[in-house]
N, C-alpha and C. Protein backbone atom coordinates (compact mmCIF):
# COMPACT_ATOMS: atom_id res chain seq x y z
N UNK A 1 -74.21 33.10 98.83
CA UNK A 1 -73.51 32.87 97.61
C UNK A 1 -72.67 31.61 97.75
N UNK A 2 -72.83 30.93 96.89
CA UNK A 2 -72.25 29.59 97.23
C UNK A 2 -71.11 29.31 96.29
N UNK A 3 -69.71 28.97 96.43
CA UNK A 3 -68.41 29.02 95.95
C UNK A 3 -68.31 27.51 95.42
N UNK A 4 -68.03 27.46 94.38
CA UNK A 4 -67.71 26.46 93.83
C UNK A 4 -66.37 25.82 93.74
N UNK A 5 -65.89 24.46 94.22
CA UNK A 5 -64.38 23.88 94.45
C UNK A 5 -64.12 22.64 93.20
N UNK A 6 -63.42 23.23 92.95
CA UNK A 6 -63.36 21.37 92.17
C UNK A 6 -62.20 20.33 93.02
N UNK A 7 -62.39 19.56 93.64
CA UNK A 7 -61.99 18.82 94.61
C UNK A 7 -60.90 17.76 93.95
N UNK A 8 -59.88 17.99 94.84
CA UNK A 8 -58.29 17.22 94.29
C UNK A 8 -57.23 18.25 93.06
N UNK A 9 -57.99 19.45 92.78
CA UNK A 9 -56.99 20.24 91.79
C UNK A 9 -56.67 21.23 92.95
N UNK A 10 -55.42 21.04 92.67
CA UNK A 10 -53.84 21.86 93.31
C UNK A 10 -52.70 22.51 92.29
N UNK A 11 -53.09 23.79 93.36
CA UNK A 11 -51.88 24.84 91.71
C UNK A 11 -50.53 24.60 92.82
N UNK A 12 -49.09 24.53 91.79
CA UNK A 12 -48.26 24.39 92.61
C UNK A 12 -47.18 23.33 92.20
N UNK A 13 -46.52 23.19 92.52
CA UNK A 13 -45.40 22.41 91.82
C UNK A 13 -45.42 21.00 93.30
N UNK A 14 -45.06 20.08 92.58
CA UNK A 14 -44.94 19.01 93.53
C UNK A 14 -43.73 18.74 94.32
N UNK A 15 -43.46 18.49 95.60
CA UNK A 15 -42.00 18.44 96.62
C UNK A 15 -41.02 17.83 95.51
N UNK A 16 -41.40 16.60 95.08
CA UNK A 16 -40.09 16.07 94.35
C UNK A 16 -39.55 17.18 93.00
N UNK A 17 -40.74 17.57 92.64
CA UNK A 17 -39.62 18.67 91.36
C UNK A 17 -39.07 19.60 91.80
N UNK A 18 -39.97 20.43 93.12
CA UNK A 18 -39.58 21.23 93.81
C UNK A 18 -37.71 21.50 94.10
N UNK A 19 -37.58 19.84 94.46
CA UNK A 19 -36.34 19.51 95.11
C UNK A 19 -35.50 19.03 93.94
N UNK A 20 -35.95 18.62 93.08
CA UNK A 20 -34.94 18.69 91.59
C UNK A 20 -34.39 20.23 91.20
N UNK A 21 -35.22 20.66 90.71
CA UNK A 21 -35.05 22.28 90.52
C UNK A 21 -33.89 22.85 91.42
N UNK A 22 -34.63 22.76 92.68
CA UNK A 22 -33.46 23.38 93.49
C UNK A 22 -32.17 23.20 93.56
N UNK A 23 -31.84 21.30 93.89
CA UNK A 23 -30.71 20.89 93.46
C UNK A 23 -29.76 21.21 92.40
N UNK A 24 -30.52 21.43 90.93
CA UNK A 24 -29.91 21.50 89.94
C UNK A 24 -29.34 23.13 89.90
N UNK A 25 -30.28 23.77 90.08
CA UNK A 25 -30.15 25.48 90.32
C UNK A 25 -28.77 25.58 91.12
N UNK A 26 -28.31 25.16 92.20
CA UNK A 26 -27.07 24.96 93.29
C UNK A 26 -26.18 24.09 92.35
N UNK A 27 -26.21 23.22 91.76
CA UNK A 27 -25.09 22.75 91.19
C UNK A 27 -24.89 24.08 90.04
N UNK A 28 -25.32 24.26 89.12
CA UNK A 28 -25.45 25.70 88.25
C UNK A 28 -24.49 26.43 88.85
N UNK A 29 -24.76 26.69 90.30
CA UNK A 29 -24.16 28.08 90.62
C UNK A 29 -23.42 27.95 91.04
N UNK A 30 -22.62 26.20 91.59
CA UNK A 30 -21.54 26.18 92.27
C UNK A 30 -20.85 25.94 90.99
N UNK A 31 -20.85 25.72 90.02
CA UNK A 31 -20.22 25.61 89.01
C UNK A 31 -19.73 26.49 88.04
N UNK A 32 -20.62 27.70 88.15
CA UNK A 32 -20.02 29.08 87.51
C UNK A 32 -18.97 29.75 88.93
N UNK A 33 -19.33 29.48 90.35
CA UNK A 33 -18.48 29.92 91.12
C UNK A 33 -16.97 29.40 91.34
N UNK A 34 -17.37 27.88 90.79
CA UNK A 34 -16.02 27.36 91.06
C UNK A 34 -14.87 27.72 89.67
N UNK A 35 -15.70 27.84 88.49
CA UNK A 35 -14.68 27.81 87.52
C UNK A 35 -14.13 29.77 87.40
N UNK A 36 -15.02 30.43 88.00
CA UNK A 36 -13.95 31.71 87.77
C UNK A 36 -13.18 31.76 88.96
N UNK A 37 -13.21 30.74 90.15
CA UNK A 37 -12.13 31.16 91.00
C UNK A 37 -11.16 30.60 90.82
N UNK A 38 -11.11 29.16 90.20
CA UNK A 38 -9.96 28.56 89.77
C UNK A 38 -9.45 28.82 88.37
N UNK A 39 -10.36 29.90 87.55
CA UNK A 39 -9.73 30.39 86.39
C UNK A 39 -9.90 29.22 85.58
N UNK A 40 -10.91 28.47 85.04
CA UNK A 40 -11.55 27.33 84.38
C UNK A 40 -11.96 28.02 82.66
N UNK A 41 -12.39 29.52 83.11
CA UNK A 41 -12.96 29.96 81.96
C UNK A 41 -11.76 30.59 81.00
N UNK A 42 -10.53 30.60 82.24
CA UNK A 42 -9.61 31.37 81.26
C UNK A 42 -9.50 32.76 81.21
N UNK A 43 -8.74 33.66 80.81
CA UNK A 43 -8.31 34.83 80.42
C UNK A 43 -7.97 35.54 78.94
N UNK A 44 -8.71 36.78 78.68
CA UNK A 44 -8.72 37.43 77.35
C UNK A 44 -7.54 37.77 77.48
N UNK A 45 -7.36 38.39 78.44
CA UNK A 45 -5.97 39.34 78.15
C UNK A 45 -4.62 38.35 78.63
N UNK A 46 -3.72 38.95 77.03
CA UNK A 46 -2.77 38.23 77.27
C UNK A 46 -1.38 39.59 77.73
N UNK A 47 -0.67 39.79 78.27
CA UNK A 47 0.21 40.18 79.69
C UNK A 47 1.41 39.85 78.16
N UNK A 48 1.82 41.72 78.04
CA UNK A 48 3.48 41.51 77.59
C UNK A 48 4.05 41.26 78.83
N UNK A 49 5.67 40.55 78.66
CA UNK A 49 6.11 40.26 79.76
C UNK A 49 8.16 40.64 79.19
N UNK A 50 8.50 40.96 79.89
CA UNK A 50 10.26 40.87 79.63
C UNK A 50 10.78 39.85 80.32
N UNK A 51 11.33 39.18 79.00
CA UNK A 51 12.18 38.39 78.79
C UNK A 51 13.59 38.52 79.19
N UNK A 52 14.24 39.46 79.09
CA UNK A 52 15.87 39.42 79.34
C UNK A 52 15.85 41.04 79.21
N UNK A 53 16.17 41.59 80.24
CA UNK A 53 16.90 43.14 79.87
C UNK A 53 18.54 43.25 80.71
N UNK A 54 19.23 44.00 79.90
CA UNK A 54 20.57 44.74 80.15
C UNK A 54 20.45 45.76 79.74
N UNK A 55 21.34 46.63 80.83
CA UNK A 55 21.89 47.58 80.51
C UNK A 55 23.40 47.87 80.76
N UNK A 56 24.17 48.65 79.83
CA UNK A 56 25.61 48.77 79.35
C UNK A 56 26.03 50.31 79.95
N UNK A 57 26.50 49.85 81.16
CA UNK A 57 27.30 51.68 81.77
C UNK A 57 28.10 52.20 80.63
N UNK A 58 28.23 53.58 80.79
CA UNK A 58 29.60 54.05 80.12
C UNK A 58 28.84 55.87 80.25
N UNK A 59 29.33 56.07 79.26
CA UNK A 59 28.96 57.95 79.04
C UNK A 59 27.91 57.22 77.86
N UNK A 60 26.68 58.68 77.93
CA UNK A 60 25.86 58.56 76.75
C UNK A 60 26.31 59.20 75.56
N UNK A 61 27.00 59.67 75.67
CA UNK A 61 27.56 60.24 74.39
C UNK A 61 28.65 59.86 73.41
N UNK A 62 28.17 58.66 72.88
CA UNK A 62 29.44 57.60 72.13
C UNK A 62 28.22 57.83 70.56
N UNK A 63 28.89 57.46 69.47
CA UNK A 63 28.41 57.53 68.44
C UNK A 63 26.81 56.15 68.57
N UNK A 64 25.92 56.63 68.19
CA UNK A 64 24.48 55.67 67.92
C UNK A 64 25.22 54.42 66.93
N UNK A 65 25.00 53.07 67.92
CA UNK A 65 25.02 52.29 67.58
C UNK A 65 26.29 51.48 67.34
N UNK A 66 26.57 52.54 68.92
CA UNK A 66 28.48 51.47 69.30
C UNK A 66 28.05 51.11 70.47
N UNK A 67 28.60 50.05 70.42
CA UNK A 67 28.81 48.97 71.21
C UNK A 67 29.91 48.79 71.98
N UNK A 68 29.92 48.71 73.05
CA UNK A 68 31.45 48.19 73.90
C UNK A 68 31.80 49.06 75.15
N UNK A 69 33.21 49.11 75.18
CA UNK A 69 33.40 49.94 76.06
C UNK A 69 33.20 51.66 75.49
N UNK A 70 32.65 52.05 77.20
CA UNK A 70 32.32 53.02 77.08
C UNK A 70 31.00 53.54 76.32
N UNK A 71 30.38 52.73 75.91
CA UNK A 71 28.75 53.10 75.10
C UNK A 71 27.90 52.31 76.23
N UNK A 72 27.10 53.38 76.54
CA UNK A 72 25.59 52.81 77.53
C UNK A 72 24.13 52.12 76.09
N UNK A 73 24.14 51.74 76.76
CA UNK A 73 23.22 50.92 76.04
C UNK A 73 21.96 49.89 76.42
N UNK A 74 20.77 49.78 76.23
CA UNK A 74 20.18 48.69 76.69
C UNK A 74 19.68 47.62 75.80
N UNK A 75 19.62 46.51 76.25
CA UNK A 75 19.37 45.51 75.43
C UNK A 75 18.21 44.93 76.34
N UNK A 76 17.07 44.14 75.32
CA UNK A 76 16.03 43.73 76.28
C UNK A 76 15.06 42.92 75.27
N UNK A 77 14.56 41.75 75.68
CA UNK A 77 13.65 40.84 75.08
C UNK A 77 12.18 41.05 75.84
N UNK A 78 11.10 41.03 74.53
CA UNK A 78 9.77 41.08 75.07
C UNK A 78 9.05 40.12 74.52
N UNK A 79 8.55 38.97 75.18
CA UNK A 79 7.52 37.93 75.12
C UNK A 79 6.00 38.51 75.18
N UNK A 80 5.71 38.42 73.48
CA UNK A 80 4.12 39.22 73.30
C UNK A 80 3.16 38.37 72.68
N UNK A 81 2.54 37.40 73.98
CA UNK A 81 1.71 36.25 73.72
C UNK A 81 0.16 37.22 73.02
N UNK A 82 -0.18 38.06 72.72
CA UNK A 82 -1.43 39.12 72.20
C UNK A 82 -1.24 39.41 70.86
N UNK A 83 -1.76 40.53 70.81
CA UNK A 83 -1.69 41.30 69.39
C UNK A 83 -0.91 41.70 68.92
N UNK A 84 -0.06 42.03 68.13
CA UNK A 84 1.02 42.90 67.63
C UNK A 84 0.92 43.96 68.29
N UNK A 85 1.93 45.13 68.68
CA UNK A 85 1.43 46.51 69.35
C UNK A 85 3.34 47.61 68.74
N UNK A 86 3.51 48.36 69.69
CA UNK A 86 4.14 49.07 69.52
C UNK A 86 5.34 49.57 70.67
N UNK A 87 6.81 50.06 71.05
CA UNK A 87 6.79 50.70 72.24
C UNK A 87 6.73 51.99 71.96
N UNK A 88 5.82 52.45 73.18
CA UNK A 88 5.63 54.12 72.81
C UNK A 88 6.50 54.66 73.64
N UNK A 89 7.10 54.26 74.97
CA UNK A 89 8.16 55.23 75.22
C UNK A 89 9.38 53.87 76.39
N UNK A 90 10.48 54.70 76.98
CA UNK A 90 11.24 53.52 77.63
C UNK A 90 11.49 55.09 78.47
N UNK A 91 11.56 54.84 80.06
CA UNK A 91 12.20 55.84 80.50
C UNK A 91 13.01 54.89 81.97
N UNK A 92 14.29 55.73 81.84
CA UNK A 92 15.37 54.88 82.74
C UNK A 92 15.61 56.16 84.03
N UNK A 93 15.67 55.55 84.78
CA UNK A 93 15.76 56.47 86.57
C UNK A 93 16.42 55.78 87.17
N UNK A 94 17.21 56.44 87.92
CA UNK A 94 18.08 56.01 88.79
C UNK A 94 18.65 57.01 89.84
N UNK A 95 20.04 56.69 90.68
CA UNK A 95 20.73 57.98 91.27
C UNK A 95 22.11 58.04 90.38
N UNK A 96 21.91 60.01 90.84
CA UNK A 96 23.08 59.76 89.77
C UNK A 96 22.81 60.63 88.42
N UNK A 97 21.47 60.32 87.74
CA UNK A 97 20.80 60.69 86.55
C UNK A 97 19.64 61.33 86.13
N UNK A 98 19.48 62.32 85.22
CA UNK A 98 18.21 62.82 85.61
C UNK A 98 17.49 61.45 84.41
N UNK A 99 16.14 61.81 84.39
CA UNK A 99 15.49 60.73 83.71
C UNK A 99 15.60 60.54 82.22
N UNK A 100 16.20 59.09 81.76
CA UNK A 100 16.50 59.23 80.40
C UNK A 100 14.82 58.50 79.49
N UNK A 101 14.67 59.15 78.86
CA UNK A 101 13.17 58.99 78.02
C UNK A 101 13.27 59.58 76.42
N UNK A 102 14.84 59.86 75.89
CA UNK A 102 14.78 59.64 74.76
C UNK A 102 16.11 58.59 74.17
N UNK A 103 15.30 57.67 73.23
CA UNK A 103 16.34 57.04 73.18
C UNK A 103 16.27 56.43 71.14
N UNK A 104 17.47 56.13 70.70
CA UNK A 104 17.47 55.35 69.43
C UNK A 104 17.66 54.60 69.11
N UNK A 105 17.51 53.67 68.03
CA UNK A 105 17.61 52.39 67.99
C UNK A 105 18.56 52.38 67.23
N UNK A 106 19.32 52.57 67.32
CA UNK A 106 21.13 52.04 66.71
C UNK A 106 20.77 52.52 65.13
N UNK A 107 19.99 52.43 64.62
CA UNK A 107 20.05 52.91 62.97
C UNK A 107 20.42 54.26 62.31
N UNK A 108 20.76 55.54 63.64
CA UNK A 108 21.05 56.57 63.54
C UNK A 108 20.67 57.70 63.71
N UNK A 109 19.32 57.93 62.91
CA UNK A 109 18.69 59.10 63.37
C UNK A 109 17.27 58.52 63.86
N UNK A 110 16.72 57.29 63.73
CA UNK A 110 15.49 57.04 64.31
C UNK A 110 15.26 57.15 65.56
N UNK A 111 14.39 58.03 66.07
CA UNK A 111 13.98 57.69 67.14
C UNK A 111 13.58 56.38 67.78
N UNK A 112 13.18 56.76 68.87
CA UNK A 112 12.18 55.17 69.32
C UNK A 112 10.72 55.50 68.85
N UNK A 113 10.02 56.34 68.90
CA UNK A 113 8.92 56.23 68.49
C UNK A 113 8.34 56.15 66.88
N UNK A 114 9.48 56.45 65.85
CA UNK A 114 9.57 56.13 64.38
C UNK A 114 10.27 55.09 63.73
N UNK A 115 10.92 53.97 65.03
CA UNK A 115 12.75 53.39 64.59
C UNK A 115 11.63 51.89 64.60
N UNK A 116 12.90 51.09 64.72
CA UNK A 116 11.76 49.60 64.25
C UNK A 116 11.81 49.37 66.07
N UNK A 117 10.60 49.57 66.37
CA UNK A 117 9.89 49.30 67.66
C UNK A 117 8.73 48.13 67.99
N UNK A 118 8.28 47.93 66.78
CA UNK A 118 7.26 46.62 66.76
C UNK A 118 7.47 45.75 67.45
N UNK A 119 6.35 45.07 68.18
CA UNK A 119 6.26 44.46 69.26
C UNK A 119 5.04 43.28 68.62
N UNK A 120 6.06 41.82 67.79
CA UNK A 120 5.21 41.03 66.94
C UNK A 120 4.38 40.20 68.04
N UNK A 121 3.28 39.98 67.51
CA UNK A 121 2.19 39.49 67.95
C UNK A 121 2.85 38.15 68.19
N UNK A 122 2.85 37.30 69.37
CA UNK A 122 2.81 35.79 69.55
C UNK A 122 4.24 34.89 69.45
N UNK A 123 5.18 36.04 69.92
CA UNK A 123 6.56 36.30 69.46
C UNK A 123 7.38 36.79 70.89
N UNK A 124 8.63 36.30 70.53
CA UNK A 124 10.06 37.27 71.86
C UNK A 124 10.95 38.11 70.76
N UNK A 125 10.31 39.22 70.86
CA UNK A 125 11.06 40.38 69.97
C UNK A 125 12.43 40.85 70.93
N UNK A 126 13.57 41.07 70.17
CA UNK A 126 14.41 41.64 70.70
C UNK A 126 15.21 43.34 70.30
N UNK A 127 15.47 43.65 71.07
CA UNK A 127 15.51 45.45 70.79
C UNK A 127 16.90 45.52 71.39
N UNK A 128 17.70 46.78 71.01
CA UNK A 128 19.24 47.52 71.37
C UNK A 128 18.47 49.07 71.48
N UNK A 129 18.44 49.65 72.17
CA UNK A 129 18.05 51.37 72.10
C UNK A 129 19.69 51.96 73.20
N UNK A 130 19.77 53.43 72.35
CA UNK A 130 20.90 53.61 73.18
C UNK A 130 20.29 55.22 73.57
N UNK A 131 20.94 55.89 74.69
CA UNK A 131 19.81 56.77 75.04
C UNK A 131 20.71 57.80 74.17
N UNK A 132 19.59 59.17 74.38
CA UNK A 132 19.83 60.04 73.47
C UNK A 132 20.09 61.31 74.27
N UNK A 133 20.53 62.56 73.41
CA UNK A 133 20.05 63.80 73.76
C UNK A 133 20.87 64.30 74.89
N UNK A 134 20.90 63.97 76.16
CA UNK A 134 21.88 64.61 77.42
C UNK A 134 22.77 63.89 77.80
N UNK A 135 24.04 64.60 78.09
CA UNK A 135 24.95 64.19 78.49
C UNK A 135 25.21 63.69 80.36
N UNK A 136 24.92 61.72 80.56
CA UNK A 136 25.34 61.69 81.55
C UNK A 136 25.99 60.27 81.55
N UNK A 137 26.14 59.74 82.79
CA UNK A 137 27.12 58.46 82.51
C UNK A 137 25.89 57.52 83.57
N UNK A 138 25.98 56.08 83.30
CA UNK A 138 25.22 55.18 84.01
C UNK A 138 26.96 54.21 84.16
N UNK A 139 26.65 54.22 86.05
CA UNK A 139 27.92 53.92 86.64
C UNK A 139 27.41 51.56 86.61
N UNK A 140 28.54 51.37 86.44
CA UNK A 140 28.36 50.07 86.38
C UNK A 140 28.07 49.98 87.77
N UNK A 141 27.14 48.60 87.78
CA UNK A 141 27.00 47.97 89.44
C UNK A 141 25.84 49.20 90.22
N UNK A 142 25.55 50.04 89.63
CA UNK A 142 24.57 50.67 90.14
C UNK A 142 22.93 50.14 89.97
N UNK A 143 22.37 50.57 90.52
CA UNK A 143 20.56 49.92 89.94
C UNK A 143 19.75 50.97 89.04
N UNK A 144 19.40 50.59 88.22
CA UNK A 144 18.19 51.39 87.56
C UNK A 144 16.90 51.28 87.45
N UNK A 145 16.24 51.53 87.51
CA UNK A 145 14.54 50.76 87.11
C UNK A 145 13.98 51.80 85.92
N UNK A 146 13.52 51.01 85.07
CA UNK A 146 12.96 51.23 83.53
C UNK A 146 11.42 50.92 83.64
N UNK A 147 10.67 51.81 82.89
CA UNK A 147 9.77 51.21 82.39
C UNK A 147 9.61 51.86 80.81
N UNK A 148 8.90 50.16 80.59
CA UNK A 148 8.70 50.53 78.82
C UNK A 148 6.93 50.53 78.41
N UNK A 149 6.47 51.36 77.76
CA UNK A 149 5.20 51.14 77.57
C UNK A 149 4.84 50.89 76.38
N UNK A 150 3.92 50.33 76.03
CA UNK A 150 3.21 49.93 74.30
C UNK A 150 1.74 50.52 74.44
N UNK A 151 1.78 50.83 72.64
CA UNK A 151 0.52 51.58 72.02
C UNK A 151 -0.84 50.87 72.71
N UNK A 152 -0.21 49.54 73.26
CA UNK A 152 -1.96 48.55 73.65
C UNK A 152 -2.20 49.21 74.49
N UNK A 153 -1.63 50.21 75.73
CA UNK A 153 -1.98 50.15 76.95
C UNK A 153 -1.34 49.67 77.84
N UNK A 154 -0.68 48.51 77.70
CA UNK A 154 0.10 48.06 78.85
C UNK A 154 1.14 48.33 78.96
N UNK A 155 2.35 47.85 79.87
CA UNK A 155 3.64 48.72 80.50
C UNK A 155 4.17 47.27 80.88
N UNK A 156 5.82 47.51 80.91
CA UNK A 156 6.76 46.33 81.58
C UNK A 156 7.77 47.34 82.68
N UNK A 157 7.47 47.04 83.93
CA UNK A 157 8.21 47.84 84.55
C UNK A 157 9.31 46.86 85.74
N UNK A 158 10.48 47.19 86.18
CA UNK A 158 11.48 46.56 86.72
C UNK A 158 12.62 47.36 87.32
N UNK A 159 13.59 46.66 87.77
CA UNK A 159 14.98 47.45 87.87
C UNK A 159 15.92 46.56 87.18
N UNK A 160 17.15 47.33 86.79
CA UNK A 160 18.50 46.60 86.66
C UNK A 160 19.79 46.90 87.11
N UNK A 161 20.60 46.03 86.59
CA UNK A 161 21.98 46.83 87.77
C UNK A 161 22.57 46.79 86.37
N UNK A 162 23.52 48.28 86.27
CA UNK A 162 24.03 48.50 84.78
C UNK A 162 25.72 47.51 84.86
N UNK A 163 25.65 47.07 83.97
CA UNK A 163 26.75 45.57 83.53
C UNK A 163 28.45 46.68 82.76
């Protein structure tokens, strides 16, 4: 049986494209490698962040929405480069106290989770909440650590020393 050749046809890609291809394929990939390690492509998520918090020693039990001596109180700025969102809760720990996690926003009977809590989109919102409900005292010069959380999911957590 005799096989038939057709002489000079070659399947196959030729060295020089061979070596284009390849080259280009390696630049490709060093280039998607380099830009997510140096963060080239950027980030979706934008990070609430606090801006300024205080907190005001005294006894918790002063009338909602006094100020001064003797009213505990916190004051605190939130930088919300994202979406608009919400805070869903603030809880304060320390020694000394059992955990404070209800608190109002100076208007009287609002809670925090019904009171003006909005957290504007692309904005440094500022808030006064004074805590609620049990009777204890936050000693000046002591430390506390707070955290506050929003409806997005995310949380701002820290300490402070009460002023």
């Amino acid at each position: 049986m005799n096989k038939l050749h057709v002489r000079g046809s070659k399947k196959g890609v030729t060295p020089v494209i061979a070596t284009i291809i390849l080259i280009a394929g390696t630049l490709v990939l060093a280039l998607v490698v380099g830009a997510y390690t140096f963060g080239l492509f950027g980030s979706n998520v934008k990070t609430v962040t606090l801006s300024s918090a205080t907190l005001y020693g005294g006894t918790m039990v002063v009338a909602i929405g006094t100020t001064g001596s003797g009213a505990t109180y916190m004051t605190f700025s939130l930088n919300n480069p994202g979406s608009a969102s919400t805070i869903t809760s603030i809880t304060l720990t320390g020694a000394g106290i059992t955990a404070v996690t209800s608190w109002q926003n100076g208007g009287g009977t609002a809670y925090l989770l019904s009171g003006n809590n909005a957290l504007a989109a692309g904005q440094v919102s500022s808030y006064t909440f004074f805590p609620y409900g049990t009777l204890q005292s936050i000693t000046t010069g002591q430390t506390f650590n707070y955290v506050i959380s929003f409806a997005n999911g995310q949380s701002v957590s820290g300490s402070v020393i009460a002023q």
